[in-house]
Structure formats: C-alpha cells, structure tokens
Protein backbone atom coordinates (compact mmCIF):
# COMPACT_ATOMS: atom_id res chain seq x y z
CA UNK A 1 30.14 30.46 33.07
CA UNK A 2 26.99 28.28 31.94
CA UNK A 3 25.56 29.52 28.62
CA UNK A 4 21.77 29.63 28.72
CA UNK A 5 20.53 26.93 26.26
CA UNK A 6 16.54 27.90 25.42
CA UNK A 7 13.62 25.00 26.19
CA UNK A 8 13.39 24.31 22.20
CA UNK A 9 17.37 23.35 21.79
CA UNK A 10 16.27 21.08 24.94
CA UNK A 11 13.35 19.25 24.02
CA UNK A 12 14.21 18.76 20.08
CA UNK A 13 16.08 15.18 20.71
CA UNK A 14 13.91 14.09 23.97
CA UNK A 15 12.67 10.95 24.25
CA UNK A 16 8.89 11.97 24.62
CA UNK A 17 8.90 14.26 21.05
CA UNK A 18 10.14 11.08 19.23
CA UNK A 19 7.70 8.76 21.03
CA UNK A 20 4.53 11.44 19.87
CA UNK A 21 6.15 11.49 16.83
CA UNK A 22 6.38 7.74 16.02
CA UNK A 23 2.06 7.60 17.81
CA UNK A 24 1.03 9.99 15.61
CA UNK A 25 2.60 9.35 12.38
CA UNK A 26 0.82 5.77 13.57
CA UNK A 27 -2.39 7.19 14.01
CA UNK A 28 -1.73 8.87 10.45
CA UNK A 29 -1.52 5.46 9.04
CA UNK A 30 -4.72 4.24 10.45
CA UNK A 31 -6.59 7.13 9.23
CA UNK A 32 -5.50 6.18 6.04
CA UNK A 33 -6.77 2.73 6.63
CA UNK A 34 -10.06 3.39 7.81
CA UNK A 35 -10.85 6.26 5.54
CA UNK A 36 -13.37 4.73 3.03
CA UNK A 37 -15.53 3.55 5.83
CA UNK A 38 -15.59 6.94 7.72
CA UNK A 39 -16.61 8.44 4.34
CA UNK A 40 -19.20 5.89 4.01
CA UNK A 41 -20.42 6.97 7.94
CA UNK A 42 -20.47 10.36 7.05
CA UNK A 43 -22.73 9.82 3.75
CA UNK A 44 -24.91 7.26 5.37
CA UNK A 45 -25.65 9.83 8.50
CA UNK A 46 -26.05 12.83 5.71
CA UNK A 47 -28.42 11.00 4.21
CA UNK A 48 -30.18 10.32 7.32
CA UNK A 49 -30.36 13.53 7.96
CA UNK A 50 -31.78 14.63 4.71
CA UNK A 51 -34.55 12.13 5.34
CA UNK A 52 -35.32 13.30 8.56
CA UNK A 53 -35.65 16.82 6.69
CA UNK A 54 -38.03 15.94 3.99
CA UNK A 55 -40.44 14.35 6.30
CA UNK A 56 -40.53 16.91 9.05
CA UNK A 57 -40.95 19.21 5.65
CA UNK A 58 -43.92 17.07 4.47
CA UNK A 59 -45.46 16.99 8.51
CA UNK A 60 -45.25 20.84 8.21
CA UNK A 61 -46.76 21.17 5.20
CA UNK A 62 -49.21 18.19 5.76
CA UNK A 63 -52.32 20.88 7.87
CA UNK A 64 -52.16 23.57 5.46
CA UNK A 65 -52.51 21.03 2.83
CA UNK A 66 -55.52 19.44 4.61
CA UNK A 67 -57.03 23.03 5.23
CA UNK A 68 -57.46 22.90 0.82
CA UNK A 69 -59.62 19.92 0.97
CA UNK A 70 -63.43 20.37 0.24
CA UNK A 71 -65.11 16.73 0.78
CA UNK A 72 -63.78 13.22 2.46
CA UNK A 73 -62.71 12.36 -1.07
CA UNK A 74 -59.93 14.57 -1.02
CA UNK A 75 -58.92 14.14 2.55
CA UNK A 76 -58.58 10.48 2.06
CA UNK A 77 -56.42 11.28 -1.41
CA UNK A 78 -54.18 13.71 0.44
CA UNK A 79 -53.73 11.30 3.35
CA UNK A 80 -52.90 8.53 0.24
CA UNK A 81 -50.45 10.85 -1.13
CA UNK A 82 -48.31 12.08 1.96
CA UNK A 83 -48.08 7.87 2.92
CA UNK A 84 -47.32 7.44 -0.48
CA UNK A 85 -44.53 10.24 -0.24
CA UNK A 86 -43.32 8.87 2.96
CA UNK A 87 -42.79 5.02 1.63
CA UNK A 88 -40.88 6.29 -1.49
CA UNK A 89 -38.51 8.55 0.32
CA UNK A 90 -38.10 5.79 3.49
CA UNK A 91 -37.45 3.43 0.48
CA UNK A 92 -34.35 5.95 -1.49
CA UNK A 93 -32.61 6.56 1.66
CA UNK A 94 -32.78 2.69 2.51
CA UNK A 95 -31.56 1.93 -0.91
CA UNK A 96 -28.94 4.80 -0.90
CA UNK A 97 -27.73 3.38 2.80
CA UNK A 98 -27.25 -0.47 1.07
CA UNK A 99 -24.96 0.98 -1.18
CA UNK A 100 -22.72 2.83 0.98
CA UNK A 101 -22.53 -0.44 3.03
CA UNK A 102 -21.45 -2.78 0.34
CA UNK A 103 -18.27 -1.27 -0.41
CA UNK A 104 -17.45 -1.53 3.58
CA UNK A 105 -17.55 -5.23 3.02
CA UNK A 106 -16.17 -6.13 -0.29
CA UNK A 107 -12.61 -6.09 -1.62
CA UNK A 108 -11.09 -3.15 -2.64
CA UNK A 109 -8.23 -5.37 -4.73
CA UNK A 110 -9.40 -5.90 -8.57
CA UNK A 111 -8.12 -9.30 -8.35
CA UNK A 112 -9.18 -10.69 -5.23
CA UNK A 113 -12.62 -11.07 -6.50
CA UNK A 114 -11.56 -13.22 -8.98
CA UNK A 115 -9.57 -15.62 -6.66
CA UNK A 116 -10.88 -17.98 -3.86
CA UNK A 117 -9.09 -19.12 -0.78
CA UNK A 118 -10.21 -23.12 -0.43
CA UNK A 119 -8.51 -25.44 1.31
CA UNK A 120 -8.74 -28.53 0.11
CA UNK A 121 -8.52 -31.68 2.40
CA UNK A 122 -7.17 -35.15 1.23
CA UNK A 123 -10.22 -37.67 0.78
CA UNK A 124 -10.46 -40.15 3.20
CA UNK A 125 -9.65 -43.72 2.03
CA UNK A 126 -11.78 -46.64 2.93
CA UNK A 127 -10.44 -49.46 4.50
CA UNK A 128 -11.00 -52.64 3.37
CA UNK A 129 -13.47 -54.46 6.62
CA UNK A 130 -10.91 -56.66 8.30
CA UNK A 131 -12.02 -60.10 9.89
CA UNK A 132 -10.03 -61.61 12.87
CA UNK A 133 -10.46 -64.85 11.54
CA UNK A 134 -7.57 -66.69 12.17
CA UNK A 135 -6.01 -68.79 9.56
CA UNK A 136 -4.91 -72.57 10.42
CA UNK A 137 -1.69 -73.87 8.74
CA UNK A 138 -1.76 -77.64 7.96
CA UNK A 139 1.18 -78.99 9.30
C-alpha cells in the first residue's frame, strides 16, 4: 500500500522553493544596498508634497485676503507679500532637495574622502634630434 505523503513534505526540498529562496534573499541584499537613496526619494517627494500644500494653502487664502484691502496701496503690498511668500518657500524646499541629493553622490566610507585614486603615467623622455649624416672614415 502507498502511504499518502501531503503537498508540504513534497515541495519542502524542490528545486523551485530553493531557487525563490536564493532570488529573494538576493533581492534582500539589494534592498539593503539601495536603501539610503530610496529614503532620500521618499524625503525629497515629501517635501514636494508639502510645498505643493503650502502654496495651494496661500492660493486659497490669497481672495479672502484681497477682499481686506481698502486702497491700491494695500493690494499691491498683499500681492508683494504672497510673491514674497512664494520665493522663500520655492527657495527651502530647493535647498532642502540639494541636501538630500548630496549624500546620493558622495562616499559613505570615512576614509575614502581622504584618499584619491590617480594614476600616474611615466613622463615621456625626449629624444635627443638625430641627423642622418653619415660619417666618413679616413682610410
């Protein structure tokens, strides 16, 4: 008689479970690799995001701020001061986007920074201009 053997006793040593195991322990080790940049992603689109929130906040706000103004003076002051708003936000998020980036690019090793790679070539040597002049011996 054939004893029943269930699907898990059958597929515990297959081929295919240790290939899927090998890709994704793999893919585990890439992660790894690229985690400080998908950080840095993540941060740079959050703070995209929070721009994109604190000027749609100012355009909301922007009529009911323009409904307070009484003569031309202040309109022009209130226009001043949401451009004014706009620059110095635009310019944080730029300057908080630069500094995610750098990381990306530079070393993460303490003492690479200190070393350079240069390959040095040997110096050429001049010759010495040769003449074909041909020298008579006296016989």
């Amino acid at each position: 008689m054939v004893g029943s053997v269930s699907r898990g006793g059958l597929n515990e040593s297959s081929p295919v479970q240790s290939f899927f195991q090998m890709y994704f322990s793999g893919l585990d080790t890439l992660s790894g690799t690229y985690d400080p940049f998908t950080k840095n992603f993540a941060r740079g689109q959050l703070e995209l995001m929070g721009l994109m929130n604190r000027r749609a906040q100012a355009l909301m706000e922007f009529p009911s701020r323009l409904g307070q103004c009484r003569n031309p003076q202040d309109l022009v002051e209130e226009q001043m001061r949401y451009w004014r708003t706009a620059y110095e936000q635009y310019t944080e998020s730029v300057e908080r986007m630069m500094e995610l980036m750098v990381p990306a690019g530079a070393a993460t090793d303490e003492t690479s920074k200190d070393e350079h790679d240069y390959i040095t070539f040997p110096e050429p040597q001049e010759k010495a201009p040769t003449s074909r002049v041909r020298e008579r011996k006296v016989a």
